[in-house]
N, C-alpha and C. Protein backbone atom coordinates (compact mmCIF):
# COMPACT_ATOMS: atom_id res chain seq x y z
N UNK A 1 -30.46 0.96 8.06
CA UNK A 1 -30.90 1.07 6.68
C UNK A 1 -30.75 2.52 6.22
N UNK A 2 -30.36 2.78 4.87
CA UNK A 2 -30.55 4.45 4.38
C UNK A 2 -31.04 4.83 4.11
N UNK A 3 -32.02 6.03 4.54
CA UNK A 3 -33.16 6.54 4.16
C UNK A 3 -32.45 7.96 3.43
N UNK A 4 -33.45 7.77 2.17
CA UNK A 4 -33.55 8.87 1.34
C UNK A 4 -35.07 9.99 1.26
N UNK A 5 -34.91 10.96 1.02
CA UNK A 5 -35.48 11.82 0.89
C UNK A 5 -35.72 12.34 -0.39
N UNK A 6 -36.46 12.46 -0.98
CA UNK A 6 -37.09 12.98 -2.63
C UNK A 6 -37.46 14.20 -2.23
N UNK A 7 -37.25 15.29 -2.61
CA UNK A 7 -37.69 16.64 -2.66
C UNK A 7 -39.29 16.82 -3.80
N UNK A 8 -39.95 16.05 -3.73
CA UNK A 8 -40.94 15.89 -4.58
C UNK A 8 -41.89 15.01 -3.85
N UNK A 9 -43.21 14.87 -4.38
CA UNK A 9 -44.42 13.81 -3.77
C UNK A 9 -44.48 13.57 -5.25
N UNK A 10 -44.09 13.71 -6.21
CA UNK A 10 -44.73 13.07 -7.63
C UNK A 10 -43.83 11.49 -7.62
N UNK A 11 -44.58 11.01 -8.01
CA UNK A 11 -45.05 9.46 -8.15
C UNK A 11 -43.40 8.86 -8.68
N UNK A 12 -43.29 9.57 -10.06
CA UNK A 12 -42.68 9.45 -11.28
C UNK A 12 -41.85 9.71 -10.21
N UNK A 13 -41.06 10.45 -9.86
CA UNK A 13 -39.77 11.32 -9.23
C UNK A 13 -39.22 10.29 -7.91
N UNK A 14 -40.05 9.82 -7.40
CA UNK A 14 -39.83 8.91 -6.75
C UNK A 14 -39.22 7.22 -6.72
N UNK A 15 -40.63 7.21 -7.52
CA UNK A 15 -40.02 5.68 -8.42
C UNK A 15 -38.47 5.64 -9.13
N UNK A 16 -38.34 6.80 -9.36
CA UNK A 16 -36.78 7.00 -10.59
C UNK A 16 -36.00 6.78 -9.25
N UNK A 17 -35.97 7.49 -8.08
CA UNK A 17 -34.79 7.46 -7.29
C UNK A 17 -34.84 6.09 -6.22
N UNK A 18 -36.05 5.44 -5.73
CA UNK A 18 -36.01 3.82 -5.77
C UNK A 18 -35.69 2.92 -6.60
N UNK A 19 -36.04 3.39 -7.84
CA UNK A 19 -35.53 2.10 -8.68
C UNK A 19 -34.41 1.76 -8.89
N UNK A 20 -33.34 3.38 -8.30
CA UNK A 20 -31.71 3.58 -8.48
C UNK A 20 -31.38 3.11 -7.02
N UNK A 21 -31.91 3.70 -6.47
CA UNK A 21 -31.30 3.85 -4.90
C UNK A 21 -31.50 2.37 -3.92
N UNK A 22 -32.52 1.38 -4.85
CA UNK A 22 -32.95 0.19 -4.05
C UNK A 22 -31.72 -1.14 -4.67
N UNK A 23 -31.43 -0.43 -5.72
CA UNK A 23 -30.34 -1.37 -6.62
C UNK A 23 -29.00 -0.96 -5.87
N UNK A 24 -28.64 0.23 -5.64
CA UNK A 24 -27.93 0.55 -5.01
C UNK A 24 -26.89 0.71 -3.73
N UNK A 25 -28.15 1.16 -2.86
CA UNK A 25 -28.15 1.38 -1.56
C UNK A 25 -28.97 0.07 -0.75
N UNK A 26 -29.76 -0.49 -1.59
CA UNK A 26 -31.11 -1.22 -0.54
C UNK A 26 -32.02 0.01 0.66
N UNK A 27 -32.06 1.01 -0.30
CA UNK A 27 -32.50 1.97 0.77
C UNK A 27 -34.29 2.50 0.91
N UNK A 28 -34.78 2.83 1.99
CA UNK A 28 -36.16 3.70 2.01
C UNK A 28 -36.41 4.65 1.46
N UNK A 29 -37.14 4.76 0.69
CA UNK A 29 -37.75 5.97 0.02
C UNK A 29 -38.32 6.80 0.41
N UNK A 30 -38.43 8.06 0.65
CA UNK A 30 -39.69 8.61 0.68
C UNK A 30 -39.96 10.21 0.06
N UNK A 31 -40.70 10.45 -0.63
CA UNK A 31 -40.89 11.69 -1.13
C UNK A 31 -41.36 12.85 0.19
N UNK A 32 -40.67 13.79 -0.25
CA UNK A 32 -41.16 15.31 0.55
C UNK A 32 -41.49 16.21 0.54
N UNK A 33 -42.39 17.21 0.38
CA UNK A 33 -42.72 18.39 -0.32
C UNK A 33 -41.95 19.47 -0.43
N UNK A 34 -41.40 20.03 -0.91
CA UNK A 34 -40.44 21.42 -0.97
C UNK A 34 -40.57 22.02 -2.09
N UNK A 35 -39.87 23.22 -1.99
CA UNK A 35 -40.14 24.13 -2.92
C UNK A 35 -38.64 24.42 -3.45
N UNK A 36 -38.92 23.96 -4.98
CA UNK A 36 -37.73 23.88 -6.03
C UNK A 36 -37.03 25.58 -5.77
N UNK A 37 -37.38 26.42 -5.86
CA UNK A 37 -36.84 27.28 -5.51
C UNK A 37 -36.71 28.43 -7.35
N UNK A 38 -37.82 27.58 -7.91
CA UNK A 38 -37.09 27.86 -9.31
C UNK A 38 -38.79 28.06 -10.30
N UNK A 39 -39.01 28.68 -11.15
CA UNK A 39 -40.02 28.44 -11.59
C UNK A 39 -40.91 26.88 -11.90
N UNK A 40 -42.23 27.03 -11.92
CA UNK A 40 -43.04 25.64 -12.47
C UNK A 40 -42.28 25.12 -13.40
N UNK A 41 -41.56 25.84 -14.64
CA UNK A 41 -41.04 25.81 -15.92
C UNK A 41 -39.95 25.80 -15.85
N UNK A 42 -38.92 25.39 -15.33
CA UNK A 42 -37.33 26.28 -15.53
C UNK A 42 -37.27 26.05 -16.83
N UNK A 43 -36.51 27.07 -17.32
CA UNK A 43 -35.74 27.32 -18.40
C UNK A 43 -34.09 27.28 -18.47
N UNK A 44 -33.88 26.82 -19.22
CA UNK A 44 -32.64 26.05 -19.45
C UNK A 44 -31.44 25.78 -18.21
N UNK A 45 -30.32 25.35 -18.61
CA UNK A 45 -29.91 24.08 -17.61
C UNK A 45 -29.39 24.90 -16.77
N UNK A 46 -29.01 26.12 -16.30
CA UNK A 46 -28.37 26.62 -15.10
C UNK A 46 -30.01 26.67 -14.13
N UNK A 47 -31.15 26.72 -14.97
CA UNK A 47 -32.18 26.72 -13.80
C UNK A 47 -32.81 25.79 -13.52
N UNK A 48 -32.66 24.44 -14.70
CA UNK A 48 -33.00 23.74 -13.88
C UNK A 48 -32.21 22.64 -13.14
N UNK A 49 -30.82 22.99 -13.80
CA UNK A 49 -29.74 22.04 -12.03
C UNK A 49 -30.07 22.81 -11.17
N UNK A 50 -30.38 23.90 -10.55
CA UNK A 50 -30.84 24.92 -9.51
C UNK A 50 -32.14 24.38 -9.12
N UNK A 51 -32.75 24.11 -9.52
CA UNK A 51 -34.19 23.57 -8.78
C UNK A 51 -33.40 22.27 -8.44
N UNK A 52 -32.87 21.23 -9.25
CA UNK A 52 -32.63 20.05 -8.71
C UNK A 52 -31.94 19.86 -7.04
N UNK A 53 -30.92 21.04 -7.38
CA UNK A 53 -30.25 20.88 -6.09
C UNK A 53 -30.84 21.81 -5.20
N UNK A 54 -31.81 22.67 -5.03
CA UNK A 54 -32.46 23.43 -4.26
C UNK A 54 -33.35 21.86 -3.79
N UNK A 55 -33.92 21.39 -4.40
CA UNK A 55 -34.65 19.95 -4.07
C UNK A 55 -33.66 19.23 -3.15
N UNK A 56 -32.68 19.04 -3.78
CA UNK A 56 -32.17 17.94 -2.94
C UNK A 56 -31.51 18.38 -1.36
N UNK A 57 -31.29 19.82 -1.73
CA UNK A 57 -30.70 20.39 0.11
C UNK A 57 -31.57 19.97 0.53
N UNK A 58 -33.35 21.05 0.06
CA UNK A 58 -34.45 20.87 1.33
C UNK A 58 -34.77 19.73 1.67
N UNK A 59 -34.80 18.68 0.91
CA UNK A 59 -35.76 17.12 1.18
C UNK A 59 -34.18 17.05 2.33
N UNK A 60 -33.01 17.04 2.56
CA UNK A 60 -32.26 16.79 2.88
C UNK A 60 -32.87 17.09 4.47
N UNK A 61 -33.36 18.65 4.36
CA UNK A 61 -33.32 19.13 5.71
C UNK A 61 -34.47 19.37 6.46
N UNK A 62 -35.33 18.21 5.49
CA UNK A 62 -36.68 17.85 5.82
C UNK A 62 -37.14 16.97 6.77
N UNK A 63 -36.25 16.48 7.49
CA UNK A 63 -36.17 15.10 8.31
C UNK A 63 -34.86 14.03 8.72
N UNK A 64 -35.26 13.10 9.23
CA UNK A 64 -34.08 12.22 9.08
C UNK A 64 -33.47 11.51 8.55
N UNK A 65 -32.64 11.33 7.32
CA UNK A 65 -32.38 11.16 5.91
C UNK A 65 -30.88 11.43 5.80
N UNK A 66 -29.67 10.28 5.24
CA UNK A 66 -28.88 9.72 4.93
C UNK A 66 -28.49 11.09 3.43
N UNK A 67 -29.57 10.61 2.54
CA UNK A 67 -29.60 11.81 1.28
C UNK A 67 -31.03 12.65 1.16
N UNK A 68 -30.40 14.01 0.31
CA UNK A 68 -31.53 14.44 -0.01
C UNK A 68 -31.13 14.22 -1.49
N UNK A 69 -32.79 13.74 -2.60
CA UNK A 69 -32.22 13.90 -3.78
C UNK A 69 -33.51 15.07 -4.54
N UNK A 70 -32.88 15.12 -5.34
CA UNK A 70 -33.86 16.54 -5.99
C UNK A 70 -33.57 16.03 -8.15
N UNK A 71 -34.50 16.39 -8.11
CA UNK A 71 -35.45 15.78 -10.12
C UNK A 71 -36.37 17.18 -10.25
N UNK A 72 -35.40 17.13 -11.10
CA UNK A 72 -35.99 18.60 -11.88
C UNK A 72 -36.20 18.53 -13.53
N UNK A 73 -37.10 18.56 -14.08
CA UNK A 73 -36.92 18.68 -15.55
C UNK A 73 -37.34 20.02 -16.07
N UNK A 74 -36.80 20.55 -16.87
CA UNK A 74 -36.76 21.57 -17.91
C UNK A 74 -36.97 21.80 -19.58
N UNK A 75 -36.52 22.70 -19.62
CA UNK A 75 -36.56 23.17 -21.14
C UNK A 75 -35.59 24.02 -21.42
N UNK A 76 -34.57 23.92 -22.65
CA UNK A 76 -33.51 24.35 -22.63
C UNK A 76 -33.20 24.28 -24.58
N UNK A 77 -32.53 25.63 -24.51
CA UNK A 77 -31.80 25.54 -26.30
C UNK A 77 -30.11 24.97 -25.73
N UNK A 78 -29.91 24.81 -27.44
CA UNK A 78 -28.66 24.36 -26.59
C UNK A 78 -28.14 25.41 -28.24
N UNK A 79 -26.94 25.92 -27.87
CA UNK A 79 -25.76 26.06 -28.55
C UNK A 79 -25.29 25.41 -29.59
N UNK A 80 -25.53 25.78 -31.02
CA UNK A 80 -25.11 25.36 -32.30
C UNK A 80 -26.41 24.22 -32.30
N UNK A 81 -27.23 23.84 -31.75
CA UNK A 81 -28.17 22.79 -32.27
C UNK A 81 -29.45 23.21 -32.17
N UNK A 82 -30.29 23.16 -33.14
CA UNK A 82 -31.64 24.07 -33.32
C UNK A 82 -32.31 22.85 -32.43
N UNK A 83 -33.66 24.00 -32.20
CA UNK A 83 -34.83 23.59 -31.24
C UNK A 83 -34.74 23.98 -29.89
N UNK A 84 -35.89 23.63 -29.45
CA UNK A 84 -35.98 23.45 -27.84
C UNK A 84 -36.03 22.19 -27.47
N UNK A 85 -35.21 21.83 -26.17
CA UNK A 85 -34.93 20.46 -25.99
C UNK A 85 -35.67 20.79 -24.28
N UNK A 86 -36.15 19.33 -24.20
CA UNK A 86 -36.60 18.88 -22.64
C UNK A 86 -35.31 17.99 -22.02
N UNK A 87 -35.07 18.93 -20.89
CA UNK A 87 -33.86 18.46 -20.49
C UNK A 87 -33.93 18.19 -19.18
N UNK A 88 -33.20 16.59 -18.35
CA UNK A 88 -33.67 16.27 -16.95
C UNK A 88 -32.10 16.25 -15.96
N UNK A 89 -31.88 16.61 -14.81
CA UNK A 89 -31.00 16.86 -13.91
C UNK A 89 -31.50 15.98 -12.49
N UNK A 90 -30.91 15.97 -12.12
CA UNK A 90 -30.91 15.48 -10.55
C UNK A 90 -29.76 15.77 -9.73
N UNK A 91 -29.94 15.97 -8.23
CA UNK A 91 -28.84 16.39 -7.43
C UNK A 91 -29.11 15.37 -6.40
N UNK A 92 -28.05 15.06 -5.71
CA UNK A 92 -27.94 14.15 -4.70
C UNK A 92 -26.99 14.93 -3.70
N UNK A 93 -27.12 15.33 -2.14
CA UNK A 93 -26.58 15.99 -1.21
C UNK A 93 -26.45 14.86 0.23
N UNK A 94 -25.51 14.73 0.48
CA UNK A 94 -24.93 14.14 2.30
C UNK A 94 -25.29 15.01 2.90
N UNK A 95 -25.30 16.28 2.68
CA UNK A 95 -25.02 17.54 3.82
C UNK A 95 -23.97 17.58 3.44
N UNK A 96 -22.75 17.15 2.93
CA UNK A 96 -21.47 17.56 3.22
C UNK A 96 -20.87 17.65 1.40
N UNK A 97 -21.37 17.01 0.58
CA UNK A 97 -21.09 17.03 -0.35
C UNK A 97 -22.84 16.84 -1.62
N UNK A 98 -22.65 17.84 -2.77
CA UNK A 98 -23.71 17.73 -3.71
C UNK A 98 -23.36 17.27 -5.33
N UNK A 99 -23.56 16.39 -5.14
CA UNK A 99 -23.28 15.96 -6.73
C UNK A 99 -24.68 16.17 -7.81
N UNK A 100 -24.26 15.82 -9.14
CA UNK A 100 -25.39 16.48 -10.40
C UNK A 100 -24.88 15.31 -11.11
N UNK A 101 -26.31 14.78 -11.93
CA UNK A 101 -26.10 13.74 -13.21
C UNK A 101 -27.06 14.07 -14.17
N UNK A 102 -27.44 13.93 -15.54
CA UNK A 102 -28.01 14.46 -15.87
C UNK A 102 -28.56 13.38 -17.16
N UNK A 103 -30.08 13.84 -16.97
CA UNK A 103 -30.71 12.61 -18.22
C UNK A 103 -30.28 12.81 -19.75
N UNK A 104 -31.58 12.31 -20.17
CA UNK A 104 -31.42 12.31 -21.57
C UNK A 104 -32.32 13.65 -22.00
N UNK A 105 -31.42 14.65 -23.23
CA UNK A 105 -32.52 15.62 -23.72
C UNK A 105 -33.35 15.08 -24.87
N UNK A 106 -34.18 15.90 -25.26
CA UNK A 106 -35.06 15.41 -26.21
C UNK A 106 -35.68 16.56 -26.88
N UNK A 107 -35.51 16.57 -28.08
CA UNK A 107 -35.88 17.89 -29.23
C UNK A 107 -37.36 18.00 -28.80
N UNK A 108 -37.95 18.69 -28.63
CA UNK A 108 -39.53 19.08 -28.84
C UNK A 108 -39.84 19.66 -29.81
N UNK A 109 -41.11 18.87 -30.84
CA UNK A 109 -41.88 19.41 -31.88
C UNK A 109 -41.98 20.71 -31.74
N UNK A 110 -41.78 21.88 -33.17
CA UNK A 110 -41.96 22.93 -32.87
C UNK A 110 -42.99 23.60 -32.86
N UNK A 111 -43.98 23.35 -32.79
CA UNK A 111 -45.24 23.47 -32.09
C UNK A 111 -45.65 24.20 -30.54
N UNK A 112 -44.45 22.24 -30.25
CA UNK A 112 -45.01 22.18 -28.60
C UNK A 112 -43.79 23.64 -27.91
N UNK A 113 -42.06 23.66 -28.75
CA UNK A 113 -41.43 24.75 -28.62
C UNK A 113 -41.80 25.56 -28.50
N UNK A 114 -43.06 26.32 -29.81
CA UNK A 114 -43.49 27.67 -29.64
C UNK A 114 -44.08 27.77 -28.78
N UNK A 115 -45.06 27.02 -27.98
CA UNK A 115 -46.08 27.29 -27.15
C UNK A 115 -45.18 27.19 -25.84
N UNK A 116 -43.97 26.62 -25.29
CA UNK A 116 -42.91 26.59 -24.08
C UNK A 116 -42.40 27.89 -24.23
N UNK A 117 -41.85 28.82 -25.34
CA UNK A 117 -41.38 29.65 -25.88
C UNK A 117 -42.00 30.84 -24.91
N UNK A 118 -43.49 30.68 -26.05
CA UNK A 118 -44.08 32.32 -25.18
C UNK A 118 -44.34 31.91 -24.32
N UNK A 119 -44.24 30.95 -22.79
CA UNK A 119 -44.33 31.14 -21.40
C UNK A 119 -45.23 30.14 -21.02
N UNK A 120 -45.83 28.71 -21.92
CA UNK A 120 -46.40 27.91 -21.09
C UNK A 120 -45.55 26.68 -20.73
N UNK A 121 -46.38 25.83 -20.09
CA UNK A 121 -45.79 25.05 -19.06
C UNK A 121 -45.51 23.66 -20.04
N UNK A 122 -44.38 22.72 -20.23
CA UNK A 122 -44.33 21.99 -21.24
C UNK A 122 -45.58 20.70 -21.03
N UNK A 123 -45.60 20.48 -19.61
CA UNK A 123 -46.68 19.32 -19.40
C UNK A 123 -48.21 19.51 -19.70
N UNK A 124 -48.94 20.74 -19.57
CA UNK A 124 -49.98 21.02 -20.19
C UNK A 124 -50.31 21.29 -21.66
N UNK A 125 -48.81 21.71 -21.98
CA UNK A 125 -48.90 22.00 -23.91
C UNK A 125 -49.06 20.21 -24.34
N UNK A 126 -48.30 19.04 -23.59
CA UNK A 126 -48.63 17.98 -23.93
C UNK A 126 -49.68 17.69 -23.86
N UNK A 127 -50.34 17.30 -22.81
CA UNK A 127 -51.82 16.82 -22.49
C UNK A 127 -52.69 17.62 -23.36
N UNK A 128 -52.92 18.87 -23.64
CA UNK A 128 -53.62 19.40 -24.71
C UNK A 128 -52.96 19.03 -25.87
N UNK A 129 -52.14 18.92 -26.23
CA UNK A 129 -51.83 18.38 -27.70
C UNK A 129 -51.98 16.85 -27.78
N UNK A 130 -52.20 16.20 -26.86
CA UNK A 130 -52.08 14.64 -27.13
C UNK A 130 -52.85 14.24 -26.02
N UNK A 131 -54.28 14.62 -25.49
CA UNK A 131 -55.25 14.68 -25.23
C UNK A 131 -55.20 13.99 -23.70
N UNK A 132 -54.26 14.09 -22.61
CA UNK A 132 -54.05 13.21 -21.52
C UNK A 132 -54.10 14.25 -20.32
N UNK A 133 -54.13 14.17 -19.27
CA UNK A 133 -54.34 15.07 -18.24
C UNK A 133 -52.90 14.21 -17.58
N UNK A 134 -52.21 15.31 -17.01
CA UNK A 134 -51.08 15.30 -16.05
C UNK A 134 -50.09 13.97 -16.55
N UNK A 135 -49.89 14.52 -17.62
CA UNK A 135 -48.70 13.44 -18.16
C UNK A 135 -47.36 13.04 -17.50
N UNK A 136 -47.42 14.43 -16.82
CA UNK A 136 -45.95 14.41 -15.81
C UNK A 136 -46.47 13.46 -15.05
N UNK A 137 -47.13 13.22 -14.41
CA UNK A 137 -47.09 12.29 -13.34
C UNK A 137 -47.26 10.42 -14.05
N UNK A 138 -47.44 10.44 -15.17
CA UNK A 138 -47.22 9.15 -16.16
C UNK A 138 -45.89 9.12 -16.84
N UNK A 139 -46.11 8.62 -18.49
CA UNK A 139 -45.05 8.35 -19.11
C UNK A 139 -44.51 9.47 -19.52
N UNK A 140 -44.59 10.79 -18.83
CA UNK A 140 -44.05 12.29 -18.93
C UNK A 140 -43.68 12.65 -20.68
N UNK A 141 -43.47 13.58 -20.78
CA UNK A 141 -42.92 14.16 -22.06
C UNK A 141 -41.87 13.37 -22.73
N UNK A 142 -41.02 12.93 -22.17
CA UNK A 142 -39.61 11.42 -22.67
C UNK A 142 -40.84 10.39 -23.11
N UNK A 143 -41.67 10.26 -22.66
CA UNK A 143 -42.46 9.01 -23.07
C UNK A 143 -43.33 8.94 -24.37
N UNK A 144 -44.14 10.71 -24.19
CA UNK A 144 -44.88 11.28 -25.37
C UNK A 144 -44.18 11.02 -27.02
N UNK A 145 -42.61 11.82 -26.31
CA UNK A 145 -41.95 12.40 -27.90
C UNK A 145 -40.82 10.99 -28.42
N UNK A 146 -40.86 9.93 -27.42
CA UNK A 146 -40.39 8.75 -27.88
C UNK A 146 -41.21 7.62 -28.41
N UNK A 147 -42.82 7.56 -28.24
CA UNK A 147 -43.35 6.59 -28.46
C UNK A 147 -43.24 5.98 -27.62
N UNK A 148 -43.19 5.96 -26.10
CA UNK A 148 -42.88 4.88 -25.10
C UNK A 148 -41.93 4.46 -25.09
N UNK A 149 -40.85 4.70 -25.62
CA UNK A 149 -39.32 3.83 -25.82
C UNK A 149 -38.71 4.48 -24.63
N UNK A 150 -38.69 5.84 -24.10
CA UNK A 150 -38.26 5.45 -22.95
C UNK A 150 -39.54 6.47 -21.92
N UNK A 151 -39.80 6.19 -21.08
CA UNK A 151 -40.84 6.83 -20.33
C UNK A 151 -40.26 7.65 -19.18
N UNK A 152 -40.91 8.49 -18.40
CA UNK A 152 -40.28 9.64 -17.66
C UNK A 152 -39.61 9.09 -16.46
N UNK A 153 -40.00 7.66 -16.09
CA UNK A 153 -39.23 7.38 -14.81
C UNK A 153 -38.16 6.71 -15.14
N UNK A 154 -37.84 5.87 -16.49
CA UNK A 154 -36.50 5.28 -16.92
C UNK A 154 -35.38 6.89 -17.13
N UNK A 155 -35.94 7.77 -17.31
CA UNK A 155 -35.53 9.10 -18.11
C UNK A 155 -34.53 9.40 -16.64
N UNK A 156 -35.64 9.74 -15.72
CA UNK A 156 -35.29 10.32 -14.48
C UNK A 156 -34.42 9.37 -13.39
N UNK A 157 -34.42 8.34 -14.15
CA UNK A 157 -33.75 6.80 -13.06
C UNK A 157 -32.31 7.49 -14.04
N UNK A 158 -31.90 7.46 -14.61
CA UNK A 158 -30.48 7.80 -15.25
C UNK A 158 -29.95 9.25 -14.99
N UNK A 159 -30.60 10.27 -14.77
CA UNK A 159 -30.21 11.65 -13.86
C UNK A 159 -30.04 11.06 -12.44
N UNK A 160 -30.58 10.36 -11.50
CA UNK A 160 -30.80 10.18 -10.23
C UNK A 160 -29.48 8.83 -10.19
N UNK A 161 -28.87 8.14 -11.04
CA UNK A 161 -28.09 7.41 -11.27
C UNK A 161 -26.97 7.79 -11.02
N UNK A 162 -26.69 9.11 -12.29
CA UNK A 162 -25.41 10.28 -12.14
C UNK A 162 -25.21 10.94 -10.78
N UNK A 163 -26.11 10.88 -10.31
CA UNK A 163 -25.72 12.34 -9.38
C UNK A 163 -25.63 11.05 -8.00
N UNK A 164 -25.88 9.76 -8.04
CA UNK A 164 -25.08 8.91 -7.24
C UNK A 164 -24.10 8.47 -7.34
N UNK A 165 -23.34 8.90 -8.33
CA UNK A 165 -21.97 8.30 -8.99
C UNK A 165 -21.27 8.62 -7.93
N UNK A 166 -20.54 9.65 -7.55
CA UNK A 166 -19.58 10.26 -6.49
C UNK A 166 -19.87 9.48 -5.29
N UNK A 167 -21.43 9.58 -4.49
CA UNK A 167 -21.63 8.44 -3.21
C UNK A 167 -21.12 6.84 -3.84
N UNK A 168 -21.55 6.34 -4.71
CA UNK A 168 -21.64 4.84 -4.57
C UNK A 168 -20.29 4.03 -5.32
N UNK A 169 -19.25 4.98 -5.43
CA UNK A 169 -18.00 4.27 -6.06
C UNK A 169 -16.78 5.05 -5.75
N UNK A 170 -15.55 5.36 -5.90
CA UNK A 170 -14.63 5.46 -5.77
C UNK A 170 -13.79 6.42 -6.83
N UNK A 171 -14.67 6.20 -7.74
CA UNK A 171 -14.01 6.80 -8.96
C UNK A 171 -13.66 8.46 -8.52
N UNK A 172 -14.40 9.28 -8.07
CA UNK A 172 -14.26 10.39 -7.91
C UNK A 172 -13.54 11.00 -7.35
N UNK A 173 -12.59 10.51 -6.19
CA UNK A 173 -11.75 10.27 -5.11
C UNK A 173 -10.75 10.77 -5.84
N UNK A 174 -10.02 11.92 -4.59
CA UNK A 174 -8.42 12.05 -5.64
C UNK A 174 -8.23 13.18 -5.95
């Protein structure tokens, strides 16, 4: 059977890469503690594909495990399009090869922007603005700023999807 490795113990981060990896692979799950390598917060997408795949080496080299995968979400401007956007990555590593897929972004109220801006953390500016304790580990920030239409583990099941593309098909080959 293939056992995977999650560079994370959060709930959410887990579920996203079973819900991919069991459709997939038919494989074991299990989350691992490591250290992203990257701030609580990364800021935009070169830091936080860098935590993702800092996640996915260590869970890799955490045990005995087929993959390591690594879920990182961020905060990021993007180029010619106003706001601050919440943006999600994942890395998937053999040891021998690391692939990246990447979720869906999502504009953040500029509010919750200014307060990510001068240096806080986006999951506590939620829960104080919309009165919930540890949202990350629920329907995360994708869930908050959509109305539930899509929630943080459908969010993070489509980064953890991508970055299995290269293992689970052929296409990449060549």
């Amino acid at each position: 059977m293939t056992r995977i490795h999650v560079g994370s113990t959060n709930p959410v981060k887990i579920a996203a890469t079973e819900r991919v990896a069991g459709d997939l692979l038919g494989a074991t799950v299990e989350g691992v503690a490591v250290d992203s390598g990257v701030p609580e917060q990364p800021r935009g997408r070169a830091e936080t594909i860098a935590g993702a795949e800092n996640r996915a080496r260590r869970a890799l080299a955490a045990g005995e495990a087929d993959y390591g995968v690594g879920v990182e979400g961020g905060v990021a401007e993007t180029d010619g399009t106003p706001g601050t956007w919440l943006i999600m990555w994942a890395a998937v590593s053999d040891g021998e090869r690391l692939a990246r897929g990447g979720g869906p972004s999502i504009r953040l109220p500029d509010d919750v922007a200014r307060r990510v801006r001068e240096g806080r953390e986006l999951g506590p500016v939620l829960d104080d603005r919309v009165g919930t304790s540890d949202v990350g580990e629920g329907a995360g920030a994708a869930g908050v700023l959509t109305g539930g239409a899509v929630d943080r583990e459908s969010a993070l099941s489509h980064a953890v999807a991508g970055a299995f593309g290269p293992f689970v098909t052929d296409h990449y080959e060549g």
